[in-house]
C-alpha atoms as a PDB file:
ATOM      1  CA  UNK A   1    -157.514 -63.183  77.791  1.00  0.00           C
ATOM      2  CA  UNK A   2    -157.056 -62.730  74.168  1.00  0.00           C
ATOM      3  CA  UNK A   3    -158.819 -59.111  72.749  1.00  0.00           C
ATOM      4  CA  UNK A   4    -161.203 -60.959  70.449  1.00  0.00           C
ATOM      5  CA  UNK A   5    -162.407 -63.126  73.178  1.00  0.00           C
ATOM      6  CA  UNK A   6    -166.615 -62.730  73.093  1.00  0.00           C
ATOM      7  CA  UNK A   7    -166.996 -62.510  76.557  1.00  0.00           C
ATOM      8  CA  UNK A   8    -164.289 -59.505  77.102  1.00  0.00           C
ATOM      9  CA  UNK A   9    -166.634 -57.173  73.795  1.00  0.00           C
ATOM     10  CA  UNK A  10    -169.548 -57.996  76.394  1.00  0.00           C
ATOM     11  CA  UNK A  11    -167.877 -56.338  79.249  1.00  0.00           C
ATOM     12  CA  UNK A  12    -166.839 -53.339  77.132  1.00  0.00           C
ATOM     13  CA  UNK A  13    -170.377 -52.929  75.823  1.00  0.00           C
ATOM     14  CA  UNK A  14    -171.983 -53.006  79.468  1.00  0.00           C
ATOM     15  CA  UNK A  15    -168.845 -50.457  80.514  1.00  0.00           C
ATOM     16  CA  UNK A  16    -169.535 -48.262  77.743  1.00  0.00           C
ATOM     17  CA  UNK A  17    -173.551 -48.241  78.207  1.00  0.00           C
ATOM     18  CA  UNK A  18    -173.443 -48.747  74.132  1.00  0.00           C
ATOM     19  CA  UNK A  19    -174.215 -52.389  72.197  1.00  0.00           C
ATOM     20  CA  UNK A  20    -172.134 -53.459  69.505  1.00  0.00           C
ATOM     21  CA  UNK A  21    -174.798 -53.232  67.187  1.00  0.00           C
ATOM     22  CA  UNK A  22    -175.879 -49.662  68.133  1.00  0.00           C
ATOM     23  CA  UNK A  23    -171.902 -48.730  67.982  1.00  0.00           C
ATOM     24  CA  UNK A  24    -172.135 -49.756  64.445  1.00  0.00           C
ATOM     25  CA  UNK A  25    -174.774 -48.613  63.804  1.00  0.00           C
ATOM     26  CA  UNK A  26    -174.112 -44.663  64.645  1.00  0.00           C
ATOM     27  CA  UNK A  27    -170.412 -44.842  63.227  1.00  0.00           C
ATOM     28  CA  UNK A  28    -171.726 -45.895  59.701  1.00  0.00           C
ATOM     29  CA  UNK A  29    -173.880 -42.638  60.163  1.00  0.00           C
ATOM     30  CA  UNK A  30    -170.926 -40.600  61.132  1.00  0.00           C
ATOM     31  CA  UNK A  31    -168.121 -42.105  58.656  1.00  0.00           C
ATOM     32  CA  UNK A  32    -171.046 -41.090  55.390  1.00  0.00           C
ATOM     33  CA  UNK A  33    -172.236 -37.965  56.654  1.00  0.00           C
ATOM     34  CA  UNK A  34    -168.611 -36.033  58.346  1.00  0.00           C
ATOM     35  CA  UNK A  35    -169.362 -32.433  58.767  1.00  0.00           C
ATOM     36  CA  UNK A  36    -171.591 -32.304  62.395  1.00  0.00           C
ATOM     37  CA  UNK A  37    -173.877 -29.640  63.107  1.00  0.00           C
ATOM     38  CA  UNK A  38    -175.765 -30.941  65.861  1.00  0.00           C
ATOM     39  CA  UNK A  39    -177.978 -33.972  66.157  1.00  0.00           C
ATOM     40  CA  UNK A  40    -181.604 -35.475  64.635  1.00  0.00           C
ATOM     41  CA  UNK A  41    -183.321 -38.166  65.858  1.00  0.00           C
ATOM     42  CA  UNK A  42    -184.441 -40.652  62.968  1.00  0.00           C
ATOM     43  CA  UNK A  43    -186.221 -44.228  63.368  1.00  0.00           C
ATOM     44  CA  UNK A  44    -183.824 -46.925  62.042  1.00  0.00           C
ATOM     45  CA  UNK A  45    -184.309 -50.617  62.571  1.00  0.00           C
ATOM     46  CA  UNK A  46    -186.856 -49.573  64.997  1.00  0.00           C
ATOM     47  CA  UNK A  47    -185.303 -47.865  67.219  1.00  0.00           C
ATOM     48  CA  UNK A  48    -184.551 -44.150  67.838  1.00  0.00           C
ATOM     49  CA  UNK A  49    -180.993 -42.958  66.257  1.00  0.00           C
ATOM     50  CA  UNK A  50    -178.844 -39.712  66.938  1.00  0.00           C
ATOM     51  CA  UNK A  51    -177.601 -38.476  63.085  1.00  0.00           C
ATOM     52  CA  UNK A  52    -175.594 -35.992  62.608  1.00  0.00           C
ATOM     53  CA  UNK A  53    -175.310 -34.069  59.312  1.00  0.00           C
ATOM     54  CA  UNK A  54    -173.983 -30.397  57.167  1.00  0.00           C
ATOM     55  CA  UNK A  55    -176.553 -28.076  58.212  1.00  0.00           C
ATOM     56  CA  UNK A  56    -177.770 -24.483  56.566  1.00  0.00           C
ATOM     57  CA  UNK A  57    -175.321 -22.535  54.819  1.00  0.00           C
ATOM     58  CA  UNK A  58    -175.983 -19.331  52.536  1.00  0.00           C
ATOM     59  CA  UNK A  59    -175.975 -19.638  49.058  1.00  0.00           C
ATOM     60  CA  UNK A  60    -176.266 -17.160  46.120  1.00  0.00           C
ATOM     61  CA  UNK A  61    -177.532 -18.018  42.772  1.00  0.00           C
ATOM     62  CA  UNK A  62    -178.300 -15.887  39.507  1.00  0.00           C
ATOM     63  CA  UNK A  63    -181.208 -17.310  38.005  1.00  0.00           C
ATOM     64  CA  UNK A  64    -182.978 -15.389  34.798  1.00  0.00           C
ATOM     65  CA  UNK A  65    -180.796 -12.299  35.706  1.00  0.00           C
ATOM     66  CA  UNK A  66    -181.306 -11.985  38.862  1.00  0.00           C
ATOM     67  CA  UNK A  67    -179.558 -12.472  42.438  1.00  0.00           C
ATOM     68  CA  UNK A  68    -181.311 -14.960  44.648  1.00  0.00           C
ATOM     69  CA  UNK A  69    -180.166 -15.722  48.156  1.00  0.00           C
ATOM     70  CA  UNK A  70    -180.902 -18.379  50.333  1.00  0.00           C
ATOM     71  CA  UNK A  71    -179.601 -21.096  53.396  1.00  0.00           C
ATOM     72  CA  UNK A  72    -179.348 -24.487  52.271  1.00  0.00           C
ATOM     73  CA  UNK A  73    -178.420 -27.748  53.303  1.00  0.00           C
ATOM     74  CA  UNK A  74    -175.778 -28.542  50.719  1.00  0.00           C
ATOM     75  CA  UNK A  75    -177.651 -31.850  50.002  1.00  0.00           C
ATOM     76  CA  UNK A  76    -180.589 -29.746  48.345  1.00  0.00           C
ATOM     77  CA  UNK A  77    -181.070 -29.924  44.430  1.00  0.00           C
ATOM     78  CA  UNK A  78    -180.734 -26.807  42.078  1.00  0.00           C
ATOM     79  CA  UNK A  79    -184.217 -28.288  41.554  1.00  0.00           C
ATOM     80  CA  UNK A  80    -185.748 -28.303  45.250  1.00  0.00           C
ATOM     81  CA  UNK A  81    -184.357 -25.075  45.628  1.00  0.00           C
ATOM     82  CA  UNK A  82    -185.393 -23.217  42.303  1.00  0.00           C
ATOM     83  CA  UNK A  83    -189.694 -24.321  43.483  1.00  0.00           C
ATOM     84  CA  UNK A  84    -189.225 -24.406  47.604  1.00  0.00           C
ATOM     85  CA  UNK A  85    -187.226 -21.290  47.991  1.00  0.00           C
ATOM     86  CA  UNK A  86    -187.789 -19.448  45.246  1.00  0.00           C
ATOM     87  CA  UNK A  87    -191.263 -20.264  44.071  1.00  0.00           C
ATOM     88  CA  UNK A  88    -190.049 -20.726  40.216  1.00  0.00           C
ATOM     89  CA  UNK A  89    -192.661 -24.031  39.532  1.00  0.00           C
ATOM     90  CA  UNK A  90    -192.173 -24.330  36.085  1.00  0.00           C
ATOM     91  CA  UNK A  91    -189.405 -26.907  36.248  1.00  0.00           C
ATOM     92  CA  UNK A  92    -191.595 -30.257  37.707  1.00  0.00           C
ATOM     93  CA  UNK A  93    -190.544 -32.927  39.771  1.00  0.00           C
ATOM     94  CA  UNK A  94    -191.435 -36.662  38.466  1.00  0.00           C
ATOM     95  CA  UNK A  95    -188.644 -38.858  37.964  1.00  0.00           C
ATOM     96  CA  UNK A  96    -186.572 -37.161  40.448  1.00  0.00           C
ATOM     97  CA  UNK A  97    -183.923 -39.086  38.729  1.00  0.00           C
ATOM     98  CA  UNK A  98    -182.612 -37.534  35.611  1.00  0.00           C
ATOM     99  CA  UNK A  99    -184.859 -39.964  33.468  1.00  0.00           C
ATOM    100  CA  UNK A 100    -187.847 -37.929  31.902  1.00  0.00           C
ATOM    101  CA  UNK A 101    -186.499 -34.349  31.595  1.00  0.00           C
ATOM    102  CA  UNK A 102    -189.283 -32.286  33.256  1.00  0.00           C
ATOM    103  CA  UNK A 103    -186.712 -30.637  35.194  1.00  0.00           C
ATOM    104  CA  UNK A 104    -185.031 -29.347  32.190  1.00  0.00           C
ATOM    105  CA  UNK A 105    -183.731 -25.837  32.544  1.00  0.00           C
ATOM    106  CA  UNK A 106    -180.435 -23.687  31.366  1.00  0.00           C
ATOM    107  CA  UNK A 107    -177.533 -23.910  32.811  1.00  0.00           C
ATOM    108  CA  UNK A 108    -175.045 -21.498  31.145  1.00  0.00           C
ATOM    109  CA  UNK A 109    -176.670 -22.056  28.173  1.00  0.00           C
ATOM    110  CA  UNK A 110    -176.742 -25.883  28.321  1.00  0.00           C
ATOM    111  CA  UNK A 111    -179.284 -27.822  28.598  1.00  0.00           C
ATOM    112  CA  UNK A 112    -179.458 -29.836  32.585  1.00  0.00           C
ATOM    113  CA  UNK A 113    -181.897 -31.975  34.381  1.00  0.00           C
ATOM    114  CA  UNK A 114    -182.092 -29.365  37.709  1.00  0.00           C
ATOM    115  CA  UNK A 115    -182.912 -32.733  39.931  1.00  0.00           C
ATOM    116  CA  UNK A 116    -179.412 -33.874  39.310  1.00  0.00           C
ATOM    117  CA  UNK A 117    -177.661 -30.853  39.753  1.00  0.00           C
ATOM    118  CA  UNK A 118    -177.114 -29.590  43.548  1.00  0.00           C
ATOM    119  CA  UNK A 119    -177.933 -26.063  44.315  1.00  0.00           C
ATOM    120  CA  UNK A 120    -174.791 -25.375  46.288  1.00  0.00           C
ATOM    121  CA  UNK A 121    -172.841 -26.748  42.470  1.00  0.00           C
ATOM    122  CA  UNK A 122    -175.187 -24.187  40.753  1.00  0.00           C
ATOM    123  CA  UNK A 123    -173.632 -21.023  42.353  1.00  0.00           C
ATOM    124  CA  UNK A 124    -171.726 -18.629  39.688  1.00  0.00           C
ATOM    125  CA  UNK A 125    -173.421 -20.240  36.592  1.00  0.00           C
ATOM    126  CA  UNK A 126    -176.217 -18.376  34.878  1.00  0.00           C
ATOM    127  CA  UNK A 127    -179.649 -20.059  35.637  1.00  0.00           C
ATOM    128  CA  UNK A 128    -182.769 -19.855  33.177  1.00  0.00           C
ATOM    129  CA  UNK A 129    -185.987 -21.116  33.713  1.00  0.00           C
ATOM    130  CA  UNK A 130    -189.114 -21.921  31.572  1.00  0.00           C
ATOM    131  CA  UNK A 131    -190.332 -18.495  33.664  1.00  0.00           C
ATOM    132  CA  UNK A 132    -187.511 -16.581  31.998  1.00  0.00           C
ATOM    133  CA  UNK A 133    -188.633 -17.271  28.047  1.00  0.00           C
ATOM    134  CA  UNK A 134    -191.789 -15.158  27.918  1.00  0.00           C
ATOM    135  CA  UNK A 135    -191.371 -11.614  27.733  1.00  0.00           C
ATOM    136  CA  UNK A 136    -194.528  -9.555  28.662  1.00  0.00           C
ATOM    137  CA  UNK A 137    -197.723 -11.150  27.093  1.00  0.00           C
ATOM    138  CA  UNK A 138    -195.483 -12.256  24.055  1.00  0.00           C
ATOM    139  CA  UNK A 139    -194.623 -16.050  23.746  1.00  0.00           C
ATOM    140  CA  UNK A 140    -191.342 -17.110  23.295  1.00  0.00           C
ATOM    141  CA  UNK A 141    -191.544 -18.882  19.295  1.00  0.00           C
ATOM    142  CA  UNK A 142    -190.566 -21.920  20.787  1.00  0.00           C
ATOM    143  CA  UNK A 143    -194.052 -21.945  23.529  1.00  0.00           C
ATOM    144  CA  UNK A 144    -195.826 -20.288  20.173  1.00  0.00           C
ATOM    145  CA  UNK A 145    -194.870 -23.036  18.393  1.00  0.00           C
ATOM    146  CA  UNK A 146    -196.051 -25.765  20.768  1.00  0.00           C
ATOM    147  CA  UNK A 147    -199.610 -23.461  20.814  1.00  0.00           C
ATOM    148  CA  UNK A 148    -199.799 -23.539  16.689  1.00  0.00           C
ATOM    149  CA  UNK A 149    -199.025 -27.545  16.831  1.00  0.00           C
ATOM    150  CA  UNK A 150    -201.237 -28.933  19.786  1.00  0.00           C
ATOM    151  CA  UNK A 151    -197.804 -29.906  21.270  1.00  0.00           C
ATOM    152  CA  UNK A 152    -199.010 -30.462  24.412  1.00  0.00           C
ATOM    153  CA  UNK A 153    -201.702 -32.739  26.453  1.00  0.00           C
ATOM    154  CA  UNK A 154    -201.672 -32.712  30.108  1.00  0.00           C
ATOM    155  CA  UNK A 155    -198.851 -30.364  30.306  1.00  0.00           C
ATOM    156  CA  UNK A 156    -196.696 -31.192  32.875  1.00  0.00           C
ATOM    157  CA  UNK A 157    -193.767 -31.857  30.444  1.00  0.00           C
ATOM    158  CA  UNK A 158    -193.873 -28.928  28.617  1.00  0.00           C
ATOM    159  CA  UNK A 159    -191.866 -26.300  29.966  1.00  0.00           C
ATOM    160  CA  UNK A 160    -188.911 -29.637  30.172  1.00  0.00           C
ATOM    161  CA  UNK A 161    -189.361 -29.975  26.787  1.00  0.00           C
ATOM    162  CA  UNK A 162    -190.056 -25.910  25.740  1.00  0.00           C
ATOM    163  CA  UNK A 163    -186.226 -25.314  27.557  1.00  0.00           C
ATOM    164  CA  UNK A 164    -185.096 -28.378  25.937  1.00  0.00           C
ATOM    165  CA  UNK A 165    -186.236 -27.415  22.700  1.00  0.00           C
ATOM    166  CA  UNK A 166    -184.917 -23.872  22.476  1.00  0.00           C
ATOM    167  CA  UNK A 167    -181.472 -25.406  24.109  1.00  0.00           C
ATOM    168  CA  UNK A 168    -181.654 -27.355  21.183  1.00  0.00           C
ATOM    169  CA  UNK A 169    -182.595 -25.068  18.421  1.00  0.00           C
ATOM    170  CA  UNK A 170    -180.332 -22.895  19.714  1.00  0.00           C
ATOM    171  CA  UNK A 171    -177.385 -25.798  18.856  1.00  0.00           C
ATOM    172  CA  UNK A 172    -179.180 -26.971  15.461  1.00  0.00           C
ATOM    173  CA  UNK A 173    -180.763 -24.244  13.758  1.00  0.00           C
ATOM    174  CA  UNK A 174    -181.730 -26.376  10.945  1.00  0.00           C
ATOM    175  CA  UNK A 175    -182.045 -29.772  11.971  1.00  0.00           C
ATOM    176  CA  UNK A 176    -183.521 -33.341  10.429  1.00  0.00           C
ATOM    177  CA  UNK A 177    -185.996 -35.408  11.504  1.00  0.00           C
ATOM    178  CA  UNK A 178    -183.276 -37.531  12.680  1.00  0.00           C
ATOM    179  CA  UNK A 179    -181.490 -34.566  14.818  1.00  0.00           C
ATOM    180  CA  UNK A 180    -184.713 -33.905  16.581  1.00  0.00           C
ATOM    181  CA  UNK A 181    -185.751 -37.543  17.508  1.00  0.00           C
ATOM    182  CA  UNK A 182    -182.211 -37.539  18.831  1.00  0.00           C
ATOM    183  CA  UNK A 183    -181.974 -34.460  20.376  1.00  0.00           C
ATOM    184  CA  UNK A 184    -184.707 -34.554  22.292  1.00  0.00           C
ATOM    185  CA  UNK A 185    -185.108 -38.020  23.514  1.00  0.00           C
ATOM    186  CA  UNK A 186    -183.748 -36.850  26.850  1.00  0.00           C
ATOM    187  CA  UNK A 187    -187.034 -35.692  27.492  1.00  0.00           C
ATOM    188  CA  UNK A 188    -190.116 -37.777  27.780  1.00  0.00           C
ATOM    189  CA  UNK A 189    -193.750 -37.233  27.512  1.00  0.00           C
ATOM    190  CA  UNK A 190    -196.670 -39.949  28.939  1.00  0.00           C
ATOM    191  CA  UNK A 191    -199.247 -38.543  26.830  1.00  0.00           C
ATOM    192  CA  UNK A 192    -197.555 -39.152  23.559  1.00  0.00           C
ATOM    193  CA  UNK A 193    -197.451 -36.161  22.328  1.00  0.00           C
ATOM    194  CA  UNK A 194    -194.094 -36.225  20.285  1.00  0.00           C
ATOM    195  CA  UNK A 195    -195.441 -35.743  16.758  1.00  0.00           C
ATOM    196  CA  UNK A 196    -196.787 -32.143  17.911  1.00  0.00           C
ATOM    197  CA  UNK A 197    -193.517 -31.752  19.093  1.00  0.00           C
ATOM    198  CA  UNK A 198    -191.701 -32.618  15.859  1.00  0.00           C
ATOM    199  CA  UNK A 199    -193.945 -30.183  13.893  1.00  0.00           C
ATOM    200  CA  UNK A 200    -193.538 -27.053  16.746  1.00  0.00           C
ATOM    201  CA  UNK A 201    -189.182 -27.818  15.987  1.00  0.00           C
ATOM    202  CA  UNK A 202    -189.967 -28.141  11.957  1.00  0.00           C
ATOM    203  CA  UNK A 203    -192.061 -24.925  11.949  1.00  0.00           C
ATOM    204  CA  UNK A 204    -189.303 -23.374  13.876  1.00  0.00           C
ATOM    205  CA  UNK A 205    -186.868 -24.911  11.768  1.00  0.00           C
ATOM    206  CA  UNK A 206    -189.115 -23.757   8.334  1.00  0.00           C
ATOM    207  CA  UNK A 207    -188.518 -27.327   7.538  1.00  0.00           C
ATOM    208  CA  UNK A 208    -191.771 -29.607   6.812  1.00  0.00           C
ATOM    209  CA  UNK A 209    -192.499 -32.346   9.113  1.00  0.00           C
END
């Protein structure tokens, strides 16, 4: 009987207690996710699977000068970890795709989106929030800025574009109209609010709008 022969893959499957399709099924689990810490149960095509997956491991991170320590799944984003684990909210989730910039923070100086980075690629490299930029009471110019220009609506793009900007201004000291529109259109904002923006970066910039 030849080894391709229908009827012979039926007998294996009965032997082995395990269908074709749920063989295939569990291997394309275990070929994309190698490293096996013990098994989950998820629903897929309706029926109850075993995964297996890279659990826990410790992590260290410096993040606005200080040491931060924590187990994660190396799956987890610099940007899951940085508001789960340790409650620093001022970077937001919304695209969760590296499209809109709320996520924006510093990344050895350089401007990232923190939902596209992974925590576990984040270790060594020096970390700075929105949280890190005030010092006391006192505004950092850049958040002053935004106050002076009504450069903000709703607010839940600011501190995206606040790190942006000062990553920015930080690069261009003096920039044109033109620099800003393009240096910032990593970072968007529903509300519209760009103009304010513009005039926070000229003020900053002593430049007129």
């Amino acid at each position: 009987m030849r080894d391709d022969d229908p009827n012979q893959n039926e007998k294996v499957d009965e032997r082995s207690g395990v269908s074709r399709r749920d063989f295939l099924k569990i291997s394309s689990i275990s070929v994309a996710v190698p490293l096996v810490t013990g098994p989950k149960v998820v629903f897929a095509a309706g029926e109850q699977v075993p995964v297996h997956g890279p659990g826990k491991v410790p992590m260290e991170f410096t993040i606005n000068g200080k040491k931060h320590k924590a187990d994660l799944e190396p799956r987890v984003t610099l940007l899951d970890a940085l508001r789960d684990e340790f409650d620093l909210t001022g970077a937001k989730r919304v695209c969760d795709r590296a499209e809109c910039g709320a996520c924006t923070v510093l990344m050895d100086n350089k401007a990232v989106y923190a939902c596209s980075v992974l925590a576990i690629e984040a270790q060594g490299r020096q970390i700075a929030t929105v949280e890190s930029l005030m010092q006391g009471d006192k505004l950092h110019p850049v958040q002053q800025a935004f106050v002076d220009n009504d450069a903000s609506q709703c607010g839940f793009c600011t501190p995206g574009f606040v790190v942006a900007c000062k990553a920015f201004l930080d690069k261009h000291p003096n920039p044109t109209p033109e620099d800003i529109r393009r240096g910032l259109s990593g970072n968007l904002c529903r509300c519209g609010t760009y103009h304010g923006i513009q005039l926070a970066i000229a003020q900053l910039a002593q430049k007129g709008a």
